[in-house]
C-alpha atoms as a PDB file:
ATOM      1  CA  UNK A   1     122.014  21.388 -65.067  1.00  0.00           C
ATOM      2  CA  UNK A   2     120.220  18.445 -66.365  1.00  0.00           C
ATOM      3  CA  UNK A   3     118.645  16.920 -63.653  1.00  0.00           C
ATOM      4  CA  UNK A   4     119.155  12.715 -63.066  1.00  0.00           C
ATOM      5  CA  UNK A   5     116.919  11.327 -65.592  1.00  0.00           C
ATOM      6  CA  UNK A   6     119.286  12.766 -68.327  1.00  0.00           C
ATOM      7  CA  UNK A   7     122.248  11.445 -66.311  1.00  0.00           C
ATOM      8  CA  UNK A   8     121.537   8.092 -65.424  1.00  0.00           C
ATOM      9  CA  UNK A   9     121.756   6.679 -68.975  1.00  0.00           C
ATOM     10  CA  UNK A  10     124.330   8.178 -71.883  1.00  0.00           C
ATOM     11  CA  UNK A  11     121.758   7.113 -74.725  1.00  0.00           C
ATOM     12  CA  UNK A  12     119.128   9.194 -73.014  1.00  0.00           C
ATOM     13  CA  UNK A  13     121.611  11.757 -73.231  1.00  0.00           C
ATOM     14  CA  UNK A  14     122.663  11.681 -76.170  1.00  0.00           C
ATOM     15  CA  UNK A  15     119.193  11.266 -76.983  1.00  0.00           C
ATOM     16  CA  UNK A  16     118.363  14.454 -75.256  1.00  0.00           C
ATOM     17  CA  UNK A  17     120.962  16.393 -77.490  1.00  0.00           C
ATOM     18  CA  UNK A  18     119.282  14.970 -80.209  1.00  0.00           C
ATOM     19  CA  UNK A  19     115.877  16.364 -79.861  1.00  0.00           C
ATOM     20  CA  UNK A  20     117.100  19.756 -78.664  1.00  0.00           C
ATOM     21  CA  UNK A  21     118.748  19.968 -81.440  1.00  0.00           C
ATOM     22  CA  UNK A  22     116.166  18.982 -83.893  1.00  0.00           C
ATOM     23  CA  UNK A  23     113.650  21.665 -82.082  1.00  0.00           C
ATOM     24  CA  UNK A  24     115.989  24.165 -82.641  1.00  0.00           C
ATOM     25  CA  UNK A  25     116.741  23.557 -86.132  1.00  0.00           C
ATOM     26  CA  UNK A  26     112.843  23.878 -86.976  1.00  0.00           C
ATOM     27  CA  UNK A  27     113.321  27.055 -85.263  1.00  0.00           C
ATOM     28  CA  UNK A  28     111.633  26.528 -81.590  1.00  0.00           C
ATOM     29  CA  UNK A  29     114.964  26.971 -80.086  1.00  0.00           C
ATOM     30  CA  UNK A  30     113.637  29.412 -77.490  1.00  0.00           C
ATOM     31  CA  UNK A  31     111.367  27.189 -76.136  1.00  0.00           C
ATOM     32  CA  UNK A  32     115.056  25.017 -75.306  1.00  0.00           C
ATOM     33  CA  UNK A  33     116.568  28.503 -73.914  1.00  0.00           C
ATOM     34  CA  UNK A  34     113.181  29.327 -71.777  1.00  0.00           C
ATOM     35  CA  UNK A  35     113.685  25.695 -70.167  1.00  0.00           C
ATOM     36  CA  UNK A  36     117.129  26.116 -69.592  1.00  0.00           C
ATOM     37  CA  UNK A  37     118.684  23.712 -71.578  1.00  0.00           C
ATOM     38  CA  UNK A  38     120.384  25.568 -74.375  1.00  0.00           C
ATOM     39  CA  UNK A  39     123.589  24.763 -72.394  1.00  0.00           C
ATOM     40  CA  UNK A  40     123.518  21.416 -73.828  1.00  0.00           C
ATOM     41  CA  UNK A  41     123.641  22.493 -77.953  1.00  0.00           C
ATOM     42  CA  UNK A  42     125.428  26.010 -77.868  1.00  0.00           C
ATOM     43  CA  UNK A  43     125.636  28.278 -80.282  1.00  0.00           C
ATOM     44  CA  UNK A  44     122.213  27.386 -80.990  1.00  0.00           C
ATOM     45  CA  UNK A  45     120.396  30.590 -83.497  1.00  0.00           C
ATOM     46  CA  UNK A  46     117.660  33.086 -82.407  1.00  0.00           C
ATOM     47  CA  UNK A  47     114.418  32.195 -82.918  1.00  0.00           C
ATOM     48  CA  UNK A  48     110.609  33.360 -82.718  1.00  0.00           C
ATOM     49  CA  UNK A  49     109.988  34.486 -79.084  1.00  0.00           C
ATOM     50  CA  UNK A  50     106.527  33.418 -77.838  1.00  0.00           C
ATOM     51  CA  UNK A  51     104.743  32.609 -74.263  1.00  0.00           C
ATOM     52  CA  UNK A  52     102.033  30.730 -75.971  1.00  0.00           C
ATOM     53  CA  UNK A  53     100.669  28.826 -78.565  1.00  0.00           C
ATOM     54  CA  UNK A  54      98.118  31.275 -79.658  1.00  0.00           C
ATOM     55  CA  UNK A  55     101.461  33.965 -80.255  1.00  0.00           C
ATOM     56  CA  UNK A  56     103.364  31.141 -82.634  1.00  0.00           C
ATOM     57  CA  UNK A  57     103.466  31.930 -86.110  1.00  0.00           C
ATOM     58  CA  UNK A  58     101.420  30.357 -88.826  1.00  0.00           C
ATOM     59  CA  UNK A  59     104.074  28.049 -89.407  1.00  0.00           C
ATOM     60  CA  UNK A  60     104.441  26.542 -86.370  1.00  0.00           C
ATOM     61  CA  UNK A  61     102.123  23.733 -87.081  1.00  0.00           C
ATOM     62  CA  UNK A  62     103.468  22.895 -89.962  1.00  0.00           C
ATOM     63  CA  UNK A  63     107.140  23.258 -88.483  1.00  0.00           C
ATOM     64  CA  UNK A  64     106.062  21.051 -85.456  1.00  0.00           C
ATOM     65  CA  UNK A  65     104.593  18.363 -87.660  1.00  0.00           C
ATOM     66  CA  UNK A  66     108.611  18.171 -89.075  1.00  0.00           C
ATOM     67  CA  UNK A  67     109.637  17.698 -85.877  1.00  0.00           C
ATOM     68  CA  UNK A  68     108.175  14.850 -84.903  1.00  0.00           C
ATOM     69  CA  UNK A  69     108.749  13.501 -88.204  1.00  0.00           C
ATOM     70  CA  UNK A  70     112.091  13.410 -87.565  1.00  0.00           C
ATOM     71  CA  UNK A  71     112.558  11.829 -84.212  1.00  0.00           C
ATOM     72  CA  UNK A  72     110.568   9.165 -85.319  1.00  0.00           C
ATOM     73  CA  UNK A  73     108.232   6.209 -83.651  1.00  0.00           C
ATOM     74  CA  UNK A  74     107.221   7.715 -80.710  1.00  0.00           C
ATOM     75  CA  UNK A  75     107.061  11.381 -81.447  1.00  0.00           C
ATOM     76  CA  UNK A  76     105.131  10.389 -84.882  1.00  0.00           C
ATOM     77  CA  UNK A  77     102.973   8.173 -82.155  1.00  0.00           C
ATOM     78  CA  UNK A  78     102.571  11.389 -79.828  1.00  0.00           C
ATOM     79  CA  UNK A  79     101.312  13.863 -82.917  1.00  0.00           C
ATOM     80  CA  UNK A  80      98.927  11.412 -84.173  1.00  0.00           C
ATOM     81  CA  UNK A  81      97.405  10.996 -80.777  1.00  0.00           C
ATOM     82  CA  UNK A  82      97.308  15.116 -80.256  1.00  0.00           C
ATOM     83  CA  UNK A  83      95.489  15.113 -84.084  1.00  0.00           C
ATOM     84  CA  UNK A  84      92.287  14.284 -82.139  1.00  0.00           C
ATOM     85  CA  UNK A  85      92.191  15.951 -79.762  1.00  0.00           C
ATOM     86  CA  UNK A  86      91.900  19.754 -80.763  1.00  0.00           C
ATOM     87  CA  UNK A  87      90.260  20.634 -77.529  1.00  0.00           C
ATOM     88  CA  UNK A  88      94.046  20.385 -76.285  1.00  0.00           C
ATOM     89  CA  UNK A  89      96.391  21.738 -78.656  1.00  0.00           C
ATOM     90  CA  UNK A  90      93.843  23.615 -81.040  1.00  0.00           C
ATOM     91  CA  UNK A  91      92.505  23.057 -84.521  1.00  0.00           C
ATOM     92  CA  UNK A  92      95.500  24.095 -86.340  1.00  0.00           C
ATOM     93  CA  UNK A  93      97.619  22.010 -84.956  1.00  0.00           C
ATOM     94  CA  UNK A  94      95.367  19.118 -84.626  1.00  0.00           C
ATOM     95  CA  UNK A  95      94.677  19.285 -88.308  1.00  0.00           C
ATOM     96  CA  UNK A  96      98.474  19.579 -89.258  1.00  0.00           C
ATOM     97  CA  UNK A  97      99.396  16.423 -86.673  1.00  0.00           C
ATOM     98  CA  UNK A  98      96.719  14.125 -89.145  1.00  0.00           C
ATOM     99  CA  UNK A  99      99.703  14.149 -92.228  1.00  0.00           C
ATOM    100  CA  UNK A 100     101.513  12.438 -90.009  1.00  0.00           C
ATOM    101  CA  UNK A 101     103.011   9.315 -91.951  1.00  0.00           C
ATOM    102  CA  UNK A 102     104.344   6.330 -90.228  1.00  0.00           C
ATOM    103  CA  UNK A 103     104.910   4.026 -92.964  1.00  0.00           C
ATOM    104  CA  UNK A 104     108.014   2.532 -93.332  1.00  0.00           C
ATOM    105  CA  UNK A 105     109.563  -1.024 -95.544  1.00  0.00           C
ATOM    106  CA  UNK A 106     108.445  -3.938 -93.708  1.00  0.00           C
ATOM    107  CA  UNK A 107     110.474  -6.213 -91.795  1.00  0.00           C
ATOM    108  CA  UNK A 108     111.744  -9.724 -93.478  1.00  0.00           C
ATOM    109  CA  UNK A 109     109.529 -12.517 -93.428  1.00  0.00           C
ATOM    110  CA  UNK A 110     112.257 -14.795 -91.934  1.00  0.00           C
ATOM    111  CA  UNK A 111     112.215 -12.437 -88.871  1.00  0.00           C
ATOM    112  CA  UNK A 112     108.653 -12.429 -88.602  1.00  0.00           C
ATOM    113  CA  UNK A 113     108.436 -16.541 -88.506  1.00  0.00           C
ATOM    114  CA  UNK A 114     111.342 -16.250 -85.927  1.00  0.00           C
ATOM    115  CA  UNK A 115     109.444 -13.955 -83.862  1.00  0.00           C
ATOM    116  CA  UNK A 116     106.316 -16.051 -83.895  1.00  0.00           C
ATOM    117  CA  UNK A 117     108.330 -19.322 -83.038  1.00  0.00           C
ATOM    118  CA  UNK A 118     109.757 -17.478 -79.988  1.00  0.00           C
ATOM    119  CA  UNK A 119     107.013 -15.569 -78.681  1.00  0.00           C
ATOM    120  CA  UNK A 120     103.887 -18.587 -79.674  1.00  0.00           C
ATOM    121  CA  UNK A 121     106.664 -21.903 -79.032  1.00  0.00           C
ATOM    122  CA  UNK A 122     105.951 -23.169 -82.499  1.00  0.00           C
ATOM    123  CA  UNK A 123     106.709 -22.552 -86.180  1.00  0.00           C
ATOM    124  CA  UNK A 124     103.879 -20.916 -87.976  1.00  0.00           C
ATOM    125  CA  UNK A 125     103.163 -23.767 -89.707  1.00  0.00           C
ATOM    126  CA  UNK A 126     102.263 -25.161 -86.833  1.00  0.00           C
ATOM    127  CA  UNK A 127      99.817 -22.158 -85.700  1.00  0.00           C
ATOM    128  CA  UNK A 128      98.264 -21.171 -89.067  1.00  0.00           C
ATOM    129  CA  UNK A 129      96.654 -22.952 -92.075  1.00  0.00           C
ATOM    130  CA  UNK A 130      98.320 -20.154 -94.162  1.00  0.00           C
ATOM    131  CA  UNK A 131     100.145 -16.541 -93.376  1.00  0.00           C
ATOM    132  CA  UNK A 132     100.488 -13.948 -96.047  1.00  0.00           C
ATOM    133  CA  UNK A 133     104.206 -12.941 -96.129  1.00  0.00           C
ATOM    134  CA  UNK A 134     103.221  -9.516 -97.533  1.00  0.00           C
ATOM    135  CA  UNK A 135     102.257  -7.332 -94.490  1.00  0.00           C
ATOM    136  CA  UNK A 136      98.694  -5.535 -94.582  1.00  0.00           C
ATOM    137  CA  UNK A 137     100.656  -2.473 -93.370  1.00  0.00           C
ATOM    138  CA  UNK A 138     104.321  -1.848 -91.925  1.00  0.00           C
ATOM    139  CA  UNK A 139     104.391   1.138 -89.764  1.00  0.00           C
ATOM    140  CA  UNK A 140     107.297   2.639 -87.787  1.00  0.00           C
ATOM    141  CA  UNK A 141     106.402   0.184 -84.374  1.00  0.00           C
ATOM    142  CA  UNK A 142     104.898  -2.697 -86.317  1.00  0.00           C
ATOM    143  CA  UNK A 143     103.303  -4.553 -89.303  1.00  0.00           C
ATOM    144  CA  UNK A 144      99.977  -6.399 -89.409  1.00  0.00           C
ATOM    145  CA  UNK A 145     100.030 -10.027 -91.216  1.00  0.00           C
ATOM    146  CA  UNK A 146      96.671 -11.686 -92.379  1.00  0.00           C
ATOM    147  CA  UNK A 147      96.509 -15.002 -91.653  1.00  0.00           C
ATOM    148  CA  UNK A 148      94.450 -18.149 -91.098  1.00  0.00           C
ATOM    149  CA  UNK A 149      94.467 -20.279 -87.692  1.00  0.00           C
ATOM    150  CA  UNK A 150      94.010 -23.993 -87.640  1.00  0.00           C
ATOM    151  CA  UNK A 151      90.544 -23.839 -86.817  1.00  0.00           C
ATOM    152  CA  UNK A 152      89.863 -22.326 -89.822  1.00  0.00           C
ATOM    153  CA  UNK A 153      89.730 -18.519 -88.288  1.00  0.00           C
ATOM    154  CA  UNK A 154      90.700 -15.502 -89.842  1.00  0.00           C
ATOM    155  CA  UNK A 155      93.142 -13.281 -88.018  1.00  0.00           C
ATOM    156  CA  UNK A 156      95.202 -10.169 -88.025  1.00  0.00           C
ATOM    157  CA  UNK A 157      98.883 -11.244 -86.689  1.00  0.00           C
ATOM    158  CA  UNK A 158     100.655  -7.786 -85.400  1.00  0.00           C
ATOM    159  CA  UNK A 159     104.387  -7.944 -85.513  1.00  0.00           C
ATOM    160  CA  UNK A 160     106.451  -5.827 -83.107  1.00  0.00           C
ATOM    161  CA  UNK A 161     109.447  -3.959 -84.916  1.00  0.00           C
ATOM    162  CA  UNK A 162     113.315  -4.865 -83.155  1.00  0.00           C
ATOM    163  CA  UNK A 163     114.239  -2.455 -80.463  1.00  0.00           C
ATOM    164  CA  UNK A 164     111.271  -0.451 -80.518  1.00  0.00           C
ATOM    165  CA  UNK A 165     110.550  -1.314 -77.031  1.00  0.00           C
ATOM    166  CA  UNK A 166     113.230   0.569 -75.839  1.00  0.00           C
ATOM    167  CA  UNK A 167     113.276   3.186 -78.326  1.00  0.00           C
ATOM    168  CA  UNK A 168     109.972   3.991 -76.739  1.00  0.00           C
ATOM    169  CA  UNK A 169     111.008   3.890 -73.215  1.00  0.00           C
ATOM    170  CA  UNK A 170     113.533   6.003 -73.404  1.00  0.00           C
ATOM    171  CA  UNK A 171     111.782   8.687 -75.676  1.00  0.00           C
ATOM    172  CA  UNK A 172     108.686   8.285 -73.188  1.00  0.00           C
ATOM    173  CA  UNK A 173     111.206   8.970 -70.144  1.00  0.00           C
ATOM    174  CA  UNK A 174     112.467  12.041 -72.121  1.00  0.00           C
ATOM    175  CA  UNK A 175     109.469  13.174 -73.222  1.00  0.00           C
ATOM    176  CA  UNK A 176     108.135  13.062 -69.159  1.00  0.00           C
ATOM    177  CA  UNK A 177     111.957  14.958 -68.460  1.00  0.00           C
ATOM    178  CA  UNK A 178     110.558  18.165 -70.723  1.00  0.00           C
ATOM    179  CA  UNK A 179     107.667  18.306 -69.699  1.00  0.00           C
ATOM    180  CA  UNK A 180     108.276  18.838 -66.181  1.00  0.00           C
ATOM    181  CA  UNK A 181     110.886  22.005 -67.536  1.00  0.00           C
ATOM    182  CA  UNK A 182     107.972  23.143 -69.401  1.00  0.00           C
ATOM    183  CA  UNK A 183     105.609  23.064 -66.713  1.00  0.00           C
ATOM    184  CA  UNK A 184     108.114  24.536 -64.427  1.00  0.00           C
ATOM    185  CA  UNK A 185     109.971  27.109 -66.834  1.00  0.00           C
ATOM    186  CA  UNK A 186     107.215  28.413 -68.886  1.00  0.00           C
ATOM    187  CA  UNK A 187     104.222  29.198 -66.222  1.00  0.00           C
ATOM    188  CA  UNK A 188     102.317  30.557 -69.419  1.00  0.00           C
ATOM    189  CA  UNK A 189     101.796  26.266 -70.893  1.00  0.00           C
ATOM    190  CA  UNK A 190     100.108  25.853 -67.998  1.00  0.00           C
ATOM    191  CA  UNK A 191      97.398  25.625 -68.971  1.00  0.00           C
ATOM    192  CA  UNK A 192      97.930  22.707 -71.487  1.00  0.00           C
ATOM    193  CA  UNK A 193      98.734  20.537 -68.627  1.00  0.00           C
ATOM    194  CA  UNK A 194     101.568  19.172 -70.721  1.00  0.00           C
ATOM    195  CA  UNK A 195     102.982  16.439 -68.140  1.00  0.00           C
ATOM    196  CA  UNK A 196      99.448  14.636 -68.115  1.00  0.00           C
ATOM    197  CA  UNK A 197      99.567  14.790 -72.127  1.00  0.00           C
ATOM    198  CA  UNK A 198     102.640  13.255 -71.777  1.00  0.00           C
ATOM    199  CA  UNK A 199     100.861  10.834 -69.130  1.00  0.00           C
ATOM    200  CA  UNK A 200      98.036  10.240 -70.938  1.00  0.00           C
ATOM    201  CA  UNK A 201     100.311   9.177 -73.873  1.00  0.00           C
ATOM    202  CA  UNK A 202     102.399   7.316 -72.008  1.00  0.00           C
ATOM    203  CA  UNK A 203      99.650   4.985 -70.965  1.00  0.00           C
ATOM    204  CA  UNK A 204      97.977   4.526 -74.343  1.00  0.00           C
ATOM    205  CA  UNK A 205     100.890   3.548 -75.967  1.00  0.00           C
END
């Protein structure tokens, strides 16, 4: 049974489903059965059997990297993080995590001069001698703005996307919720100390 993390909240369940699902349609669907959670998706297909990550197949990397594609911000977040640091998850998959895009269309301009009147109390005419409408870079949590400040300074202005606050708190919450059946199910990951990954993640993000 899921425990109470799962429970508390029907968008972290439903978010739950999702991710199980998209593990086990990039075929790691026994890692969902070995931390007893195939319950939840049924009729889920076979897949590789493996204890570690030196027995996965060549192309898990590659299959991995898909996966956190798809669930977005903060699993794209995550696999960028793990690309530098081979010494935990191993070259392969280190060098597979660094294609990891995040780019996505930027937000409106309108929204971005809302945000900085809420946030800053002022219009940005009132902040900045000028403010380039055309982000520097939109990625999936935010977009960075070039801009000038009264006094003549040159700045970087980082815009926060809508709702990705709590997108991230709940996938962080999940993320800490498989972890703990990974440490606990599969005595074999161990030795990757996943739940202080997750921890370690949790705080740099």
């Amino acid at each position: 049974m899921v425990d109470s993390m799962a429970n508390k909240d029907e968008n972290n369940l439903q978010r739950l489903k999702e991710i199980i699902k998209v593990f086990s349609k990039y075929e790691f669907g026994y890692l969902i059965e070995k931390i007893k959670l195939k319950h939840k998706i049924p009729f889920i297909s076979p897949t590789y059997n493996y204890e570690t990550l030196e027995e996965l197949d060549e192309s898990a990397p590659e299959r991995l990297r898909f996966v956190l594609q798809e669930l977005g911000p903060t699993f794209i977040k995550l696999g960028q993080t793990l690309s530098t640091r081979p010494d935990l998850v191993g070259r392969k998959f280190a060098n597979e995590f660094t294609k990891l895009q995040d780019d996505n269309p930027p937000i409106e301009f309108d929204y971005v001069k809302a945000i900085i009147k809420k946030e800053l109390k002022h219009p940005i005419e009132n902040i900045f001698n000028s403010f380039d409408a055309e982000p520097l870079g939109s990625a999936s949590i935010g977009q960075v703005h070039r801009a000038v400040l009264k006094n003549g300074h040159s700045v970087a202005v980082k815009i926060q996307k809508p709702g990705v606050e709590h997108i991230i708190k709940s996938d962080i919450s999940i993320m800490e919720f498989l972890a703990k059946r990974i440490d606990t199910y599969i005595p074999q990951f161990k030795i990757y100390n996943i739940p202080a990954i997750v921890e370690e993640f949790k705080r740099s993000i």
